[in-house]
Protein backbone atom coordinates (compact mmCIF):
# COMPACT_ATOMS: atom_id res chain seq x y z
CA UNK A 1 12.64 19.51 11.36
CA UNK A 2 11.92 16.20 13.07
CA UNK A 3 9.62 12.93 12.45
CA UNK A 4 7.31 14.35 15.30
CA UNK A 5 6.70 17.84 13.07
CA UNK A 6 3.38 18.38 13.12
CA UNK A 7 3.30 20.51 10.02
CA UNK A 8 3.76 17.18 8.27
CA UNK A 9 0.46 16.37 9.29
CA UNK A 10 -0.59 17.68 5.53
CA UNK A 11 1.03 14.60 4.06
CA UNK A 12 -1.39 12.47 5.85
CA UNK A 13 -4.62 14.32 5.07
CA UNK A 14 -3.35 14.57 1.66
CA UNK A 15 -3.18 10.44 1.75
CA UNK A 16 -6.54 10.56 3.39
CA UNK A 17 -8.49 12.42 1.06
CA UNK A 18 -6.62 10.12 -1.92
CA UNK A 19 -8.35 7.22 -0.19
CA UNK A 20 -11.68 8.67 -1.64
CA UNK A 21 -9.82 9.28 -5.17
CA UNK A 22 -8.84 5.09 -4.82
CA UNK A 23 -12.46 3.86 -5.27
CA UNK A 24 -12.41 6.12 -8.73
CA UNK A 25 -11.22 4.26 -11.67
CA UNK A 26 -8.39 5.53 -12.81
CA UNK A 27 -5.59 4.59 -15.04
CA UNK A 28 -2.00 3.61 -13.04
CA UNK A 29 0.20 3.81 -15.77
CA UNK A 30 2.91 1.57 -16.40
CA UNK A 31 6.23 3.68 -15.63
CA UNK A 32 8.78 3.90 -18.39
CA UNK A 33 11.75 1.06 -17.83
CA UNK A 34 9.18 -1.23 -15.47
CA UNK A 35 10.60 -4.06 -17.10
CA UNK A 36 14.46 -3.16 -16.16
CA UNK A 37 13.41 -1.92 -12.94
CA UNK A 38 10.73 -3.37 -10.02
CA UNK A 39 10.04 -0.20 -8.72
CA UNK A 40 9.76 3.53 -10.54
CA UNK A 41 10.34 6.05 -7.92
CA UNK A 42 11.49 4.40 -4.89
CA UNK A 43 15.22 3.51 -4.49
CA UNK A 44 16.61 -0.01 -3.69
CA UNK A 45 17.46 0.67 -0.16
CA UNK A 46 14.17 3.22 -0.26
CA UNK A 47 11.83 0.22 -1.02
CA UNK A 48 13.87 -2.15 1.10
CA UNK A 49 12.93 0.09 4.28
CA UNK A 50 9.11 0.83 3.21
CA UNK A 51 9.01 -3.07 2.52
CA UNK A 52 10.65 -3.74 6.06
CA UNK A 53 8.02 -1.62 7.73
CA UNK A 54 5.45 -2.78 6.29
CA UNK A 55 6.21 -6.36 6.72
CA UNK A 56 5.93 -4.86 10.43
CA UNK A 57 2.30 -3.39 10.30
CA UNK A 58 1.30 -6.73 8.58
CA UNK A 59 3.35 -9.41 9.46
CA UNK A 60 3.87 -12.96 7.67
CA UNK A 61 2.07 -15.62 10.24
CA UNK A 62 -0.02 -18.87 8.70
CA UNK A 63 -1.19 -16.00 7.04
CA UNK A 64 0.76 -14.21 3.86
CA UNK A 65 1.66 -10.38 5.15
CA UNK A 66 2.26 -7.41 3.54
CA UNK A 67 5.49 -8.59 1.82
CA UNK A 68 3.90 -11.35 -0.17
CA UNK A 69 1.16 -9.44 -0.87
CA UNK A 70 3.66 -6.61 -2.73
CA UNK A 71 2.68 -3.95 -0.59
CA UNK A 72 5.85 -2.17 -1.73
CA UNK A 73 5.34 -1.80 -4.91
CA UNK A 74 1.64 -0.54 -4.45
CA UNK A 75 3.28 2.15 -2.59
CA UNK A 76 5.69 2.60 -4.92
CA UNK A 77 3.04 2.91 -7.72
CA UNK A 78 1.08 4.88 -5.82
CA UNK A 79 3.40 7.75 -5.57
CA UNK A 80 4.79 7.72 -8.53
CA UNK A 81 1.70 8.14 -10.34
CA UNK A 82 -1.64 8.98 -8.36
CA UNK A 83 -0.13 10.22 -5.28
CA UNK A 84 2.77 11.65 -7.37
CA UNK A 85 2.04 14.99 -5.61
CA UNK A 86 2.94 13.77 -2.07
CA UNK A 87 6.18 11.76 -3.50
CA UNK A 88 8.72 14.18 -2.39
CA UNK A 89 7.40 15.44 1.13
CA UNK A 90 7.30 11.59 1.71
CA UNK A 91 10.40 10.70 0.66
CA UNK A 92 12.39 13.75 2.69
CA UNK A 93 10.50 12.29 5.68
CA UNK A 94 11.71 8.72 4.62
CA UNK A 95 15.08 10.17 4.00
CA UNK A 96 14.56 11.61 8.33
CA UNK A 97 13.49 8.22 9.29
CA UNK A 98 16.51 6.39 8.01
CA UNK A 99 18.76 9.38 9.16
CA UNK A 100 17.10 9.00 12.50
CA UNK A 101 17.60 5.26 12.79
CA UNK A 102 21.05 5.25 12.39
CA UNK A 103 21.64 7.77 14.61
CA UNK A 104 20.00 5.32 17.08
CA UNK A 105 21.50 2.23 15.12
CA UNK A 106 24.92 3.41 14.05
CA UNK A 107 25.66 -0.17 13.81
CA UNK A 108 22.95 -1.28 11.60
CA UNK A 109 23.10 -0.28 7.28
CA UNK A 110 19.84 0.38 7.18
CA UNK A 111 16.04 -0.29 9.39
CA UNK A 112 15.65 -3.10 6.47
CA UNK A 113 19.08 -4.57 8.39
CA UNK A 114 17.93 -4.24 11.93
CA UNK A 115 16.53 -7.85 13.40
CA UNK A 116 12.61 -7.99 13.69
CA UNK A 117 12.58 -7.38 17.54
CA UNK A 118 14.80 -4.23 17.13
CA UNK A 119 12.51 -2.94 14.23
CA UNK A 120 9.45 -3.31 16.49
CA UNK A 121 11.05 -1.08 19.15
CA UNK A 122 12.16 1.32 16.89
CA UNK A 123 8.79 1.45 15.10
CA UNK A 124 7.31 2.17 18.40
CA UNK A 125 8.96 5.14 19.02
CA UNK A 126 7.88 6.83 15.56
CA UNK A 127 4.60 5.63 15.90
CA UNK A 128 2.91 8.97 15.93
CA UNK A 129 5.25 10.57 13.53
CA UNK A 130 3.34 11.62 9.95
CA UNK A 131 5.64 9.24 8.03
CA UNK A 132 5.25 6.32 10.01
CA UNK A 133 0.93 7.16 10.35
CA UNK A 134 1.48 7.42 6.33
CA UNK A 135 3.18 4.26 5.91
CA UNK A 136 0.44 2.75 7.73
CA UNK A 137 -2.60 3.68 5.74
CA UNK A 138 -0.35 2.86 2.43
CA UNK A 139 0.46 -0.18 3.46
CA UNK A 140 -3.34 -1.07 4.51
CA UNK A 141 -4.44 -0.17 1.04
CA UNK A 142 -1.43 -1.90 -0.65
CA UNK A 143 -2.98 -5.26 1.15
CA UNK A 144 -6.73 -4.74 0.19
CA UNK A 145 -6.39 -2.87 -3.14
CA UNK A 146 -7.07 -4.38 -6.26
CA UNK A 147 -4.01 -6.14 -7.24
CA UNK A 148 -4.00 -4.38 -10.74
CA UNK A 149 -3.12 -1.32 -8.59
CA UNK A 150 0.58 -3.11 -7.95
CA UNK A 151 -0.10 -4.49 -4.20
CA UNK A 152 -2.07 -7.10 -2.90
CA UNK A 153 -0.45 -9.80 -4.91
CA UNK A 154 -2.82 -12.94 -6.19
CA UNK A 155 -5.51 -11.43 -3.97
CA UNK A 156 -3.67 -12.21 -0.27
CA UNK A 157 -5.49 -9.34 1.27
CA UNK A 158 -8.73 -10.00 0.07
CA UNK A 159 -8.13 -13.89 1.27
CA UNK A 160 -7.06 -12.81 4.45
CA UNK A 161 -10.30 -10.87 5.45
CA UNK A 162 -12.36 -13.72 2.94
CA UNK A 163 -13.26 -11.36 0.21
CA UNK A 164 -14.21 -12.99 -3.33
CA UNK A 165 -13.78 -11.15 -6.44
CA UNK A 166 -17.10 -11.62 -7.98
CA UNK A 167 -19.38 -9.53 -9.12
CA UNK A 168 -22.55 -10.18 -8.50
CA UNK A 169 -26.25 -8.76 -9.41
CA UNK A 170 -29.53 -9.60 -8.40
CA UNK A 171 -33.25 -9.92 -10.33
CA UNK A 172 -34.88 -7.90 -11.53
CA UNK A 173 -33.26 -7.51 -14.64
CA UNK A 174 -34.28 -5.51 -17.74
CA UNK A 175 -33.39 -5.59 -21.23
CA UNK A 176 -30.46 -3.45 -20.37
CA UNK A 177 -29.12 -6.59 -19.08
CA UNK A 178 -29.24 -9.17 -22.07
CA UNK A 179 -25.67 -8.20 -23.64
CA UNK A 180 -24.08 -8.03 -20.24
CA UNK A 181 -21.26 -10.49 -20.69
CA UNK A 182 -21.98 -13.74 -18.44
CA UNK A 183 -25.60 -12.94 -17.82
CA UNK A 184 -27.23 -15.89 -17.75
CA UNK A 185 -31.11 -15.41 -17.56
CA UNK A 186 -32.66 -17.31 -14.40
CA UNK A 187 -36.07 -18.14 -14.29
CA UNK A 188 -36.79 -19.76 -10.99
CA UNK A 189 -38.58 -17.34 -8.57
CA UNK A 190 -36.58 -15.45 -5.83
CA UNK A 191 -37.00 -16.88 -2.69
């Protein structure tokens, strides 16, 4: 099987369609031994190779990237509790990615290891492969999730497009609205 199979395809339709699932609430919860541990599927050099990638597809400019914004753990979060389902098809075809770059790195430990130019030149020629397409859209939603999800640390993402966290409501308002916590009644006209 190789990173260009196109009977992994599944994994990314499967990521897809969870995309709908994300705007759900829905309860992430906290893996057992968080504390001890950052992250509570992936391993070390796992997270350290998701992390380098996506530091790739969102790069640190003037601007925080993906790595500031946690995107790692998001994705680590993700699949080990909402996206549990996908965890180990993704994870053999990290396990073919990092098999695959040492066979075309045999000098480098690991992708995380390789220097930024030679990551961008490997990256290219996975491009199109279902893992690298599924790291992608993970690490998009890791940077513009809601950081309670375990990305988009103290709100980068949303800064970086100029999204405020506010919610916000318009007149008119009924007598549904009275107990809503910070209502404030206003009484001038709308304009």
């Amino acid at each position: 099987m190789t990173l260009e199979d196109p009977s992994r395809r599944s994994l990314l339709q499967a990521i897809a369609a969870a995309i709908g699932a994300a705007t759900l609430p829905f309860a992430w919860a906290e893996p057992p031994g968080a504390a001890d541990n950052p992250f509570s599927l992936l391993s070390a050099a796992e997270a350290a190779d998701i992390d380098a990638i996506a530091a790739q597809i969102i790069p640190t400019t003037e601007t925080p990237g993906a790595r500031e914004a946690g995107v790692v753990h998001f994705i680590d979060r993700a699949l080990g509790t909402v996206l549990s389902h996908l965890a180990a098809d993704y994870r053999a075809q990290l396990a073919e990615f990092q098999a695959a770059c040492r066979t075309e790195h045999p000098e480098a430990a690991s992708f995380a290891s390789l220097a930024s130019d030679q990551q961008i030149a490997y990256l290219k020629t996975v491009d199109r492969a279902p893992f690298f397409q599924a790291t992608h859209l993970l690490t998009l939603l890791g940077m513009f999730a809601m950081p309670a999800y375990g990305g988009n640390r103290d709100g980068a993402g949303w800064k970086l497009i100029g999204f405020q966290d506010a919610h916000a409501f318009q007149p008119p308002f009924g007598y549904y609205d009275r107990d809503y916590p910070g209502y404030v009644a206003d009484v001038r006209p709308p304009k």
